[in-house]
Protein backbone atom coordinates (compact mmCIF):
# COMPACT_ATOMS: atom_id res chain seq x y z
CA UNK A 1 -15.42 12.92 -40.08
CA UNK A 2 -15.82 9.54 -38.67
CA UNK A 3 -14.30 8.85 -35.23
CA UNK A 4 -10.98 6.57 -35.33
CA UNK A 5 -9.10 4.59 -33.01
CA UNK A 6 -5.40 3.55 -33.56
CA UNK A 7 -4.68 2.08 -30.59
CA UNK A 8 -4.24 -2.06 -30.40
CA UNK A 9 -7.60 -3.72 -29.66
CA UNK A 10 -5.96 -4.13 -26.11
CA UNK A 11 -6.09 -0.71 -25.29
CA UNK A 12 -9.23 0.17 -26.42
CA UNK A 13 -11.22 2.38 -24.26
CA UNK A 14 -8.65 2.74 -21.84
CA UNK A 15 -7.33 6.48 -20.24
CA UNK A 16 -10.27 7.01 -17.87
CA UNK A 17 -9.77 10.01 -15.31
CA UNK A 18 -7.74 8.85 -11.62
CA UNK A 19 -10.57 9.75 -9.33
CA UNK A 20 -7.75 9.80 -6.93
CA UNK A 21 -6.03 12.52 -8.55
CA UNK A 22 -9.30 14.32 -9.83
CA UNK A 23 -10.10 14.90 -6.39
CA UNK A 24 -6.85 15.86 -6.16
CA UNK A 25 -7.03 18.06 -8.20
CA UNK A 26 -10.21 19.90 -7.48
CA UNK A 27 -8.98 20.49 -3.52
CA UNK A 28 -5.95 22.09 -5.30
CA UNK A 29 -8.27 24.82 -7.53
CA UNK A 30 -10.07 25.30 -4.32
CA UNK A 31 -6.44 25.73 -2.34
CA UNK A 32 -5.74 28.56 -5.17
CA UNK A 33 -8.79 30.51 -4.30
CA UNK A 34 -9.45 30.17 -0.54
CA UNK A 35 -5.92 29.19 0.64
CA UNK A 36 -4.99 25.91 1.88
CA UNK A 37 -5.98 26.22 5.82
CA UNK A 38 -9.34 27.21 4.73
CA UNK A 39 -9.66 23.54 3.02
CA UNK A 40 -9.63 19.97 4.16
CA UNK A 41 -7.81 18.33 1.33
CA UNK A 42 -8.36 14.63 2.56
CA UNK A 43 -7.75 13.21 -0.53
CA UNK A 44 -3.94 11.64 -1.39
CA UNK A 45 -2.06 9.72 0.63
CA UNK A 46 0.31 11.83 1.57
CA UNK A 47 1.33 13.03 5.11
CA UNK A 48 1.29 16.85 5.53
CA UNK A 49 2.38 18.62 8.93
CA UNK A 50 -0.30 20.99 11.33
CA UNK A 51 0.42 23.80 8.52
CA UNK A 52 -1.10 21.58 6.08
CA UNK A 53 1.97 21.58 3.90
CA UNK A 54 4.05 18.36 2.51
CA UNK A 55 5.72 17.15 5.70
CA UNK A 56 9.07 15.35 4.94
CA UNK A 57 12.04 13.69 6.88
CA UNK A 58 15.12 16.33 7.73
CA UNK A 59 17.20 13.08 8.27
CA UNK A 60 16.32 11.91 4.41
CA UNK A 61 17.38 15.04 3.11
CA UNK A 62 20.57 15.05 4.59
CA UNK A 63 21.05 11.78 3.41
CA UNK A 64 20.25 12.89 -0.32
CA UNK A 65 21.98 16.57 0.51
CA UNK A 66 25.51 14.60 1.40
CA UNK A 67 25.38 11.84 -1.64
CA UNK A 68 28.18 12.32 -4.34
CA UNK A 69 26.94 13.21 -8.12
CA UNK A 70 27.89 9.18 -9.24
CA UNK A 71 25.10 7.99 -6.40
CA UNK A 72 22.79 10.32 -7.06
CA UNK A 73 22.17 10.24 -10.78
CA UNK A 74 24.06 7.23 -12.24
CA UNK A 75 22.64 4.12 -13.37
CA UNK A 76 21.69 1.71 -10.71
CA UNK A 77 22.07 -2.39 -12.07
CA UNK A 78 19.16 -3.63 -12.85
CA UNK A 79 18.18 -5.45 -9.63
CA UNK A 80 18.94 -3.00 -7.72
CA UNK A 81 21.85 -1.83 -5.90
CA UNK A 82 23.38 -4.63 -4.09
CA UNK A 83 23.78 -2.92 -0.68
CA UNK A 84 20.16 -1.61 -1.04
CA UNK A 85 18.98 -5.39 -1.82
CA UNK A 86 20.19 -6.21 1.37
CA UNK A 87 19.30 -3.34 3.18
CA UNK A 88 15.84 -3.87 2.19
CA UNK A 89 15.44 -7.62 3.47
CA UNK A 90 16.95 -6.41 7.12
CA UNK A 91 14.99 -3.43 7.16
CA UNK A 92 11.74 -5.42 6.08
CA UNK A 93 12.22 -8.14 8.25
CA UNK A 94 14.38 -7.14 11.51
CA UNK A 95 15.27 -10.72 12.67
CA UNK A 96 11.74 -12.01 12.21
CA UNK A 97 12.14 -14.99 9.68
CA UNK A 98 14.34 -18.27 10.76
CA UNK A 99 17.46 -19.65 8.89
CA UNK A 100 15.19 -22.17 7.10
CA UNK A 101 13.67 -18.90 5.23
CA UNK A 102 15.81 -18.37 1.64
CA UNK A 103 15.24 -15.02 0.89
CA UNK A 104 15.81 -12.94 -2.33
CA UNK A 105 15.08 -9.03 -3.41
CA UNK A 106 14.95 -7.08 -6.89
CA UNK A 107 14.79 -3.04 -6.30
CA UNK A 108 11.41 -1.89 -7.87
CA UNK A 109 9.45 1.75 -8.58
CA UNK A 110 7.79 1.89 -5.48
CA UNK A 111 5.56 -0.88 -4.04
CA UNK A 112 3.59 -0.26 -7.46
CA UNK A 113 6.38 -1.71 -8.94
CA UNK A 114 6.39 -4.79 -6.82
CA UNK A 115 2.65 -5.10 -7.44
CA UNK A 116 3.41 -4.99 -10.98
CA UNK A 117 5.81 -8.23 -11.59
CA UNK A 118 4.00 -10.18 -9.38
CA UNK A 119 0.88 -10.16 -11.22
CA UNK A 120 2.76 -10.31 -14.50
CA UNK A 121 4.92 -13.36 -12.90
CA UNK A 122 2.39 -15.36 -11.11
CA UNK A 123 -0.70 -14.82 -12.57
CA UNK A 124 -1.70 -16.99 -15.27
CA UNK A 125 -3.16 -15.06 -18.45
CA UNK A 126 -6.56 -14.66 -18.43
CA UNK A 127 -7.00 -16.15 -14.84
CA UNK A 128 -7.74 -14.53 -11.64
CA UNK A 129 -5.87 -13.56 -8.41
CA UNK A 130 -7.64 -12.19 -5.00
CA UNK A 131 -7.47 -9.00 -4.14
CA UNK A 132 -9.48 -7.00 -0.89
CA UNK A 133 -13.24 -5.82 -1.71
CA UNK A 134 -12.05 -2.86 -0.23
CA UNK A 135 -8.63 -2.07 -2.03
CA UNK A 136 -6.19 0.39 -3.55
CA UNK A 137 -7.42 0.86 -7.30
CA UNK A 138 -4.43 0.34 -9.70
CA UNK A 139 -4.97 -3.59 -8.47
CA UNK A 140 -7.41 -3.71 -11.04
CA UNK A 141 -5.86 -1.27 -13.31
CA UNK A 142 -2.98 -3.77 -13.53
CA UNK A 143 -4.88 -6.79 -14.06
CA UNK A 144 -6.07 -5.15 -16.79
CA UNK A 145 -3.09 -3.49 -18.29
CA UNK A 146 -1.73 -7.27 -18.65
CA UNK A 147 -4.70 -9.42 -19.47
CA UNK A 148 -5.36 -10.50 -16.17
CA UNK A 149 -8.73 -10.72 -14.05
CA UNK A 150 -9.15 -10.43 -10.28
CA UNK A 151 -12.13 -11.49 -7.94
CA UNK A 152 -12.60 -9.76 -4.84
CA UNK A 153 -12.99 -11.01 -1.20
CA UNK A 154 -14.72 -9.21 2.13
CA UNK A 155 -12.71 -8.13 4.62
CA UNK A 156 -15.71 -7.59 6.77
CA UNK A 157 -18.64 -9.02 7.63
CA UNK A 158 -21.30 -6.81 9.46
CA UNK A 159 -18.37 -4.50 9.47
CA UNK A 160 -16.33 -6.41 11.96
CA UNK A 161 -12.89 -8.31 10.25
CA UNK A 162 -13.58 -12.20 8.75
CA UNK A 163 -11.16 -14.39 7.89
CA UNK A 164 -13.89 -16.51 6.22
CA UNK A 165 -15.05 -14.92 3.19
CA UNK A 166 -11.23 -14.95 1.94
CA UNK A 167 -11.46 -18.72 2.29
CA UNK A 168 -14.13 -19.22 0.36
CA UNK A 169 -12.80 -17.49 -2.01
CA UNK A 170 -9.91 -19.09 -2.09
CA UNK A 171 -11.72 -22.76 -1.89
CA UNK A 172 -13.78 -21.64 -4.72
CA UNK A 173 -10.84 -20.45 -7.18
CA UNK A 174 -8.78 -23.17 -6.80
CA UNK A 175 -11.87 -25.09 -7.92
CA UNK A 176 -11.04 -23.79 -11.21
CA UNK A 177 -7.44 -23.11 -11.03
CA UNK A 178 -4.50 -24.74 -10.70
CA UNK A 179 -2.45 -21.84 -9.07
CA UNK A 180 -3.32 -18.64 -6.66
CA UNK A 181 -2.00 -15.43 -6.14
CA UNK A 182 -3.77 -13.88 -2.55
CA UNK A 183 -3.13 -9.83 -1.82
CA UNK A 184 -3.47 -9.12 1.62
CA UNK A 185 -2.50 -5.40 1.73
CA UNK A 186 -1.68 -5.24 6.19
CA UNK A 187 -0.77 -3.48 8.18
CA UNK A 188 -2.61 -0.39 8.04
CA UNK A 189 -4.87 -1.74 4.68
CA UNK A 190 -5.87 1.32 2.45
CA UNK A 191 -8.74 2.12 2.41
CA UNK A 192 -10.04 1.09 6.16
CA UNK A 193 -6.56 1.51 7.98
CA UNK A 194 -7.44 -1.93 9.43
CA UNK A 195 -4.74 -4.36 10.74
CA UNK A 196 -4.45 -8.05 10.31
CA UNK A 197 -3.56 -9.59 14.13
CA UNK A 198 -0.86 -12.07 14.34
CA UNK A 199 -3.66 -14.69 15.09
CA UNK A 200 -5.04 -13.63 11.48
CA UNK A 201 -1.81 -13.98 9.94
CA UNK A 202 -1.54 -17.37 11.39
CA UNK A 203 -5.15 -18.69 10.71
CA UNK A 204 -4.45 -17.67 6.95
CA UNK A 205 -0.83 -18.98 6.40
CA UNK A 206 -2.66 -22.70 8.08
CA UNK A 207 -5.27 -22.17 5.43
CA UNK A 208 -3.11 -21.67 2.53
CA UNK A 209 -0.50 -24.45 3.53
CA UNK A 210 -3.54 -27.14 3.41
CA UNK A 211 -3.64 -26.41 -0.64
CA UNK A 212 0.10 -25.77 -0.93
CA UNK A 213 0.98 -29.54 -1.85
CA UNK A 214 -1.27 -29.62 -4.63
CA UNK A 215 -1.43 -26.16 -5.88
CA UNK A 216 0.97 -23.23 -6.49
CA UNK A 217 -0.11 -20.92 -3.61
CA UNK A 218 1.51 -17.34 -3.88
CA UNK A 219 0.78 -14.96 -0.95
CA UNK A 220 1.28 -11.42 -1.65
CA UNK A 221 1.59 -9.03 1.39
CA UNK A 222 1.71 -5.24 0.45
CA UNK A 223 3.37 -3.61 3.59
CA UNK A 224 3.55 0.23 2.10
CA UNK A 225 1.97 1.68 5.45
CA UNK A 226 3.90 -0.67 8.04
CA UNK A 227 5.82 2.26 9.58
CA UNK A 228 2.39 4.35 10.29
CA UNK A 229 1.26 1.42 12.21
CA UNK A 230 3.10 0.82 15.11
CA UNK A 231 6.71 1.32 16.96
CA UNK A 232 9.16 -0.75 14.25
CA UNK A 233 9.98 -4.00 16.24
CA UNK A 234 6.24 -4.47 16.93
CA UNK A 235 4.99 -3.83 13.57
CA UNK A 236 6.93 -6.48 11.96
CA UNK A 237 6.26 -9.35 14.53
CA UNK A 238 3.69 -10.94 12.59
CA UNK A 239 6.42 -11.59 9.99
CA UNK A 240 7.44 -14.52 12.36
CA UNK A 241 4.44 -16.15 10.97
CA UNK A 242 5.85 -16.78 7.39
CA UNK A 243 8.18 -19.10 9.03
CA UNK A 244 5.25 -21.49 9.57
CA UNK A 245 4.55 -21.56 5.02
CA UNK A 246 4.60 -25.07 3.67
CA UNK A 247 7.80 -25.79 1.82
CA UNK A 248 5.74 -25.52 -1.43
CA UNK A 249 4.73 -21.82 -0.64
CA UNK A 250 5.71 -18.53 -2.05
CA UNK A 251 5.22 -15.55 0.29
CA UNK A 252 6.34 -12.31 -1.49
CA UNK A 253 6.24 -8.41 0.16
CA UNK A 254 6.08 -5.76 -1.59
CA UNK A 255 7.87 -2.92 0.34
CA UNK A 256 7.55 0.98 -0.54
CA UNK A 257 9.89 3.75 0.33
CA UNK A 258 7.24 6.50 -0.73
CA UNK A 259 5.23 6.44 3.24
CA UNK A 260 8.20 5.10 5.45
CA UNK A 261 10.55 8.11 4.18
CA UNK A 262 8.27 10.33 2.60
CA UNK A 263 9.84 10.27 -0.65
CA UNK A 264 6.85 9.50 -3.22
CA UNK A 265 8.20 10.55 -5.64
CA UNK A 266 11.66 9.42 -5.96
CA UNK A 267 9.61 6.09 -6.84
CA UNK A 268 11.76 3.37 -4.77
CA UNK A 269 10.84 -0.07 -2.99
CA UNK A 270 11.87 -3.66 -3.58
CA UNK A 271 9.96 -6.94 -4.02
CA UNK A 272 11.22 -9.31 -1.96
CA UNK A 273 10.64 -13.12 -2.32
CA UNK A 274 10.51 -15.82 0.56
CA UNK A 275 10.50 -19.59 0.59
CA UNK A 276 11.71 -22.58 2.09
CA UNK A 277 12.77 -24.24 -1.74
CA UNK A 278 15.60 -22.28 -2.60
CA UNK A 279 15.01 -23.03 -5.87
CA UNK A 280 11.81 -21.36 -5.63
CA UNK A 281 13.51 -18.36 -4.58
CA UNK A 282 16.32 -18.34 -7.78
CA UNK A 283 12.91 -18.24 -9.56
CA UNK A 284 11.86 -15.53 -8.15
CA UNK A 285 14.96 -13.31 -8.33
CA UNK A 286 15.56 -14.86 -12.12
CA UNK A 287 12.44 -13.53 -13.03
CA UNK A 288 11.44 -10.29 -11.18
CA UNK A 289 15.11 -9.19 -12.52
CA UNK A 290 13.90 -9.33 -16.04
CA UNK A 291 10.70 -7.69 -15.52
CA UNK A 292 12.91 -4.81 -14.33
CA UNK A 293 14.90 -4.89 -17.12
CA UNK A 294 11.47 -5.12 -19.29
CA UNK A 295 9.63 -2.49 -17.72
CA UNK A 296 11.68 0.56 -16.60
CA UNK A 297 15.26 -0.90 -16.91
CA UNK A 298 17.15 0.83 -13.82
CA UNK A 299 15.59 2.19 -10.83
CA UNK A 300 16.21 5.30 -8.80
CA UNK A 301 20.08 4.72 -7.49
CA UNK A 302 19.92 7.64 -5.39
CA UNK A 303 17.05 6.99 -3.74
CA UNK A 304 17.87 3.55 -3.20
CA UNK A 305 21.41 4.93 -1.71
CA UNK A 306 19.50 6.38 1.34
CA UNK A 307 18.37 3.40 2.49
CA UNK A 308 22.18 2.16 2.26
CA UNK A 309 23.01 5.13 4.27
CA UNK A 310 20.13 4.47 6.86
CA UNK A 311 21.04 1.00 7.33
CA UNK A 312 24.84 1.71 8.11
CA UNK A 313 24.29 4.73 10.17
CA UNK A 314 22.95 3.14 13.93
CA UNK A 315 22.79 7.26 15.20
CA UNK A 316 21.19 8.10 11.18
CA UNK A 317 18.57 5.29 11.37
CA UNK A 318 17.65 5.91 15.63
CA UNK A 319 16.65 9.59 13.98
CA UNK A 320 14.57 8.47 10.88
CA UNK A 321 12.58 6.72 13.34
CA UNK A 322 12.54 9.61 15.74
CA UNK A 323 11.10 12.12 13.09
CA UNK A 324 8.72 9.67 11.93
CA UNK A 325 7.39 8.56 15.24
CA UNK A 326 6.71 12.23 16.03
CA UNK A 327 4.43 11.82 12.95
CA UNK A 328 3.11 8.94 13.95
CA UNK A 329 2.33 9.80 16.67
CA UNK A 330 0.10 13.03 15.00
CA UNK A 331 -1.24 10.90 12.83
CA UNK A 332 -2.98 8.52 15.87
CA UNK A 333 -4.08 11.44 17.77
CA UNK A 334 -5.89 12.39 14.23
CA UNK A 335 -7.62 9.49 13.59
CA UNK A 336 -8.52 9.20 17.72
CA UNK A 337 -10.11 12.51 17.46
CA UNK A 338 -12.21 11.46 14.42
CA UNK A 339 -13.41 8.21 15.47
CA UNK A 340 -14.16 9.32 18.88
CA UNK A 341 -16.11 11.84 17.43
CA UNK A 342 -17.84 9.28 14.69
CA UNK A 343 -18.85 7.16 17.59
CA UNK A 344 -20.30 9.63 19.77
CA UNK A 345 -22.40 10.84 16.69
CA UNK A 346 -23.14 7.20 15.28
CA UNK A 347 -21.18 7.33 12.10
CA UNK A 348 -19.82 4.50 10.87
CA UNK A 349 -16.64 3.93 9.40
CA UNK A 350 -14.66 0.60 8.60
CA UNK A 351 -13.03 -0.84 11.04
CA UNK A 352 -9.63 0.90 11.48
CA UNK A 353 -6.31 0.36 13.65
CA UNK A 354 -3.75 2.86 12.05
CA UNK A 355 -2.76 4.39 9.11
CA UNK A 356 -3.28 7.67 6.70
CA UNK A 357 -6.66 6.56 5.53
CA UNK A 358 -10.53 6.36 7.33
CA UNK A 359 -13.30 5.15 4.99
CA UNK A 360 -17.20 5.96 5.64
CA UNK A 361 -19.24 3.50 3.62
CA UNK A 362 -22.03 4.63 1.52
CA UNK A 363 -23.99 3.71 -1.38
CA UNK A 364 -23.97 6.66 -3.22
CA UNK A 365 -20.28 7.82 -2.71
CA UNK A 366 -20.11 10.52 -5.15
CA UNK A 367 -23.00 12.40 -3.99
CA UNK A 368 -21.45 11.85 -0.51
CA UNK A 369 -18.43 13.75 -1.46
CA UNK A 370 -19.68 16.13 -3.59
CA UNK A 371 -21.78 17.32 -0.77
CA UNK A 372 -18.70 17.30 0.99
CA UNK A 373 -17.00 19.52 -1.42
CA UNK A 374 -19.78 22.73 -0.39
CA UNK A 375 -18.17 22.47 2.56
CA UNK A 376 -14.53 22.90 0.70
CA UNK A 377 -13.79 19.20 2.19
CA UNK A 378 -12.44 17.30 -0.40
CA UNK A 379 -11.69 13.37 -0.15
CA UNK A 380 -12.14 10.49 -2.57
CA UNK A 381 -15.20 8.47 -3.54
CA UNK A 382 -14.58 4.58 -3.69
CA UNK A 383 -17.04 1.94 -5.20
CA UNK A 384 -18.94 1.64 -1.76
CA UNK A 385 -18.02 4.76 0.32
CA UNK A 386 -15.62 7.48 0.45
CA UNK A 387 -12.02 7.72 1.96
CA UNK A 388 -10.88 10.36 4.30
CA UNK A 389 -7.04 10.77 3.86
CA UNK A 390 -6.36 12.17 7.59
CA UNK A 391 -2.55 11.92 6.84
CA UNK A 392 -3.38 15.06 4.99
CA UNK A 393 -5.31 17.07 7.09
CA UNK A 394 -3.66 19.31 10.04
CA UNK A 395 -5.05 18.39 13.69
CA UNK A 396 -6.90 21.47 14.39
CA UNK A 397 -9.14 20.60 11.23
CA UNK A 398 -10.19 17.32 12.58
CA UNK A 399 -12.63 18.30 15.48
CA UNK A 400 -16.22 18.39 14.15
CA UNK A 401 -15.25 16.53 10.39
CA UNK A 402 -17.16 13.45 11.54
CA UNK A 403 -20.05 15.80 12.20
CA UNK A 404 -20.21 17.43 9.20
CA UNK A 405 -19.68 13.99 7.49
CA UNK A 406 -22.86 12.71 9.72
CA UNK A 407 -25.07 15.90 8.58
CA UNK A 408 -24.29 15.53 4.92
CA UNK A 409 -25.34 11.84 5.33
CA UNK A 410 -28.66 13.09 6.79
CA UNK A 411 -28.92 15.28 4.35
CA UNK A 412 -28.97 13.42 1.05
């Protein structure tokens, strides 16, 4: 019988396996036969305690544990709780943007969500927005999903952080377009774990403000990992630099809930939009608030409600960041271990400053980690290297994992 297709022409050929969650899924199998201490799962994103299980916040729970029925499980409007709108801005930005700054939020599914409406808002159809050579997949995925195309810009350059290459590319779009969408995925970028400075942050935003008066320039900063990259206060002082966008600039940040309270899946964030033109703004919120509606309609109320909580609670909120400092504080003796270790043995990995993730580059990536997998160390191969998700792997595992790494390099 001859092969048919009813999808749309549109969705042709798509459905390929998540190498993410194939990897996934293979450390899992192997979990199920040798137990899960005998395995280095390094490949989600996830933060997991020294017993390698799913670590979690005691503080969020009793959050969640103490919520009524209503604010648990009925709808949330559209845009998001109001409370949680505003508890997102002040949580995002802790004092760091000046009263010139008009500021509006929509409540999203996770930062994907955020992601989501702002390449389906500001993005023209079948034009192109920047995204990191080294990125988080779904980027693509979602360019795709909505007729979209991206081009991609170096981070590094003889694996030491450029700001240069993203200029060009920039310069070299705008050749051709008349408006620009730029990801910069900091602090803590997946895959490397590298940091923007604040002096890179500035050097950019000067960049972008010499096109802003002749082109719509839309800067897009995905902050998912902020809380895994330094004490609170510090983490968010580059945000000061967004007060220096020309008045013709949209800056928007797309803020998760899934890594900063280790609730993944209750799928919560906001998209939050900043500009001097306040009209710019009413825009934003206008539009990003029918997306939601378009998309997934309401999002998760109770999730949204521990935030709320959080944010009223000065003792609650003093031990959210308590418990996750502790784990913080694991997760940068982790990666210290394993890049002391990488550059005692001369293996190189991207540059990295914090975060759950440490990438080893290599041009044949799937050989790399299947050679990996013998060893029952499982982590994920990207286009140009494969990603160790330390988050995920207890400290005692750590100690000789470059090495092994190094040897199965030598090897094949």
């Amino acid at each position: 019988m001859e092969n048919r297709s009813m999808v749309a022409s549109s969705s042709f050929g798509k459905g390929k396996e998540d190498a993410s969650f194939s990897a996934a899924g293979d450390a899992k199998k192997a979990i199920k036969i040798f137990g899960k201490t005998a395995i280095v799962d390094a490949t989600l994103g996830v933060l997991k305690d020294e017993t390698a299980s799913f670590a979690s916040l005691e503080s969020v729970r009793k959050v969640l544990d103490g919520l009524p029925s209503y604010e648990m499980m009925d709808y949330a409007p559209i845009e998001g709780d109001r409370e949680f709108i505003e508890a997102s801005m002040n949580y995002v930005f802790n004092d760091n943007l000046s009263d010139g700054m008009h500021r509006k939020a929509v409540a999203t599914i996770g930062g994907s969500g955020a992601i989501h409406h702002m390449i389906k808002n500001y993005v023209e159809e079948g034009e192109s927005f920047l995204i990191p050579e080294w990125h988080w997949g779904p980027y693509r995925e979602m360019a795709s999903e909505m007729g979209r195309k991206f081009n991609k810009y170096n981070l590094f350059v003889e694996n030491k952080f450029s700001l240069e290459p993203l200029k060009n590319s920039i310069r070299d779009l705008l050749d051709r377009q008349n408006s620009l969408m730029i990801v910069v995925n900091s602090p803590a970028h997946n895959p490397s774990g590298y940091s923007f400075t604040n002096e890179n942050w500035t050097e950019l935003i000067d960049y972008l403000n010499s096109y802003a008066e002749n082109k719509k320039i839309i800067l897009l900063a995905d902050i998912a990992y902020i809380d895994y990259a330094d004490e609170p206060d510090k983490a968010r002082e580059f945000m000061t630099c967004f007060n220096e966008i020309s008045d013709k600039m949209l800056v928007a940040v797309a803020f998760s809930m899934s890594k900063s309270f280790l609730m993944y899946g209750m799928r919560s964030g906001a998209l939050i939009g900043l500009a001097k033109d306040k009209d710019v703004v009413d825009e934003f919120f206008n539009v990003s608030k029918y997306s939601n509606r378009a998309t997934w309609s309401n999002g998760v109320r109770g999730a949204q409600k521990v935030l709320v909580e959080m944010m009223k609670d000065k003792t609650l909120y003093e031990e959210v960041v308590k418990e996750r400092e502790a784990y913080r504080e694991i997760l940068k003796n982790r990666a210290h271990v394993f890049l002391e270790e990488a550059e005692e043995i001369e293996l190189k990995t991207l540059p990295y400053t914090a975060g759950f993730f440490i990438t080893i580059p290599y041009t044949d990536p799937v050989k790399l980690s299947k050679s990996l997998a013998e060893e029952k160390i499982y982590c994920i191969p990207l286009a140009e290297g494969v990603r160790l998700a330390i988050s995920a792997v207890q400290s005692d595992r750590i100690p000789g994992l470059a090495t092994i790494v190094k040897e199965k390099l030598n090897s094949i």
